[in-house]
Protein backbone atom coordinates (compact mmCIF):
# COMPACT_ATOMS: atom_id res chain seq x y z
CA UNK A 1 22.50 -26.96 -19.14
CA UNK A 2 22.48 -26.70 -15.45
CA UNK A 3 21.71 -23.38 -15.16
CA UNK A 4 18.81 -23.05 -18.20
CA UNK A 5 16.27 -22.69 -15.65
CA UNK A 6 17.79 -19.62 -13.85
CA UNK A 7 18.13 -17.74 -17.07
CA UNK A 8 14.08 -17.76 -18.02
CA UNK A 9 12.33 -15.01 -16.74
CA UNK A 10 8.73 -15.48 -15.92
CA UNK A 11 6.05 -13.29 -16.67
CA UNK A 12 3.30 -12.12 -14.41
CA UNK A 13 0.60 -10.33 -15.03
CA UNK A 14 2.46 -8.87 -17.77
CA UNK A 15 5.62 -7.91 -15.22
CA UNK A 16 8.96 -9.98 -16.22
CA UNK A 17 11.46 -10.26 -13.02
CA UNK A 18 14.21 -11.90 -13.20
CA UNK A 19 14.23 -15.80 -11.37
CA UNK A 20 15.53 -15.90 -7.55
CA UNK A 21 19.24 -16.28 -6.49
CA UNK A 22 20.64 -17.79 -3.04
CA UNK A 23 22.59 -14.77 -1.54
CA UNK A 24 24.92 -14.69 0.64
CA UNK A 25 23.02 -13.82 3.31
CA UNK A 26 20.49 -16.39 3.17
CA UNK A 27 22.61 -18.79 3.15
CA UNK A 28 23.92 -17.66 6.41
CA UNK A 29 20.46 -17.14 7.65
CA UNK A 30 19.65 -21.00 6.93
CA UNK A 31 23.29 -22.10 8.29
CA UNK A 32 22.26 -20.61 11.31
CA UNK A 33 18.66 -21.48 11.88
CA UNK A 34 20.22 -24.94 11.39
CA UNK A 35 23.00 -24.49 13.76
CA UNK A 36 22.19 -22.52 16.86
CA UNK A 37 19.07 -25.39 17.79
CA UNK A 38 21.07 -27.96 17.10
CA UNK A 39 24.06 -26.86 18.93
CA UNK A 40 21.39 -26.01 22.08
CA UNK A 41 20.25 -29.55 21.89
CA UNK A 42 23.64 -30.85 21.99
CA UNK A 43 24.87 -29.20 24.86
CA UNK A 44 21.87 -29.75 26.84
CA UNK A 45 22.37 -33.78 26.00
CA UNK A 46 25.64 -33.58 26.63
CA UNK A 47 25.57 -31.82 30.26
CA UNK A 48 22.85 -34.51 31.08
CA UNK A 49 24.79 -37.41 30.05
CA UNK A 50 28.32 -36.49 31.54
């Protein structure tokens, strides 16, 4: 149901792969381009306002 569209394998160019899967080190490769700027930001705001 949820997961039908993981389970199709494309061809291309006559090459099948299988489909893409979050790992678990992209996920902490996003988490931390998301983190670290905000966290800078933060810390910048809050040693101007206090």
């Amino acid at each position: 149901m949820v997961n039908d569209g993981m389970k199709n394998s494309e061809t291309v160019l006559g090459v099948s792969a299988p489909s893409t899967r979050v790992t678990k080190t992209a996920a902490f490769l996003v988490a931390a381009a998301l983190s670290v700027p905000v966290f800078a930001i933060l810390s910048v705001v809050d040693w101007l306002w206090f």
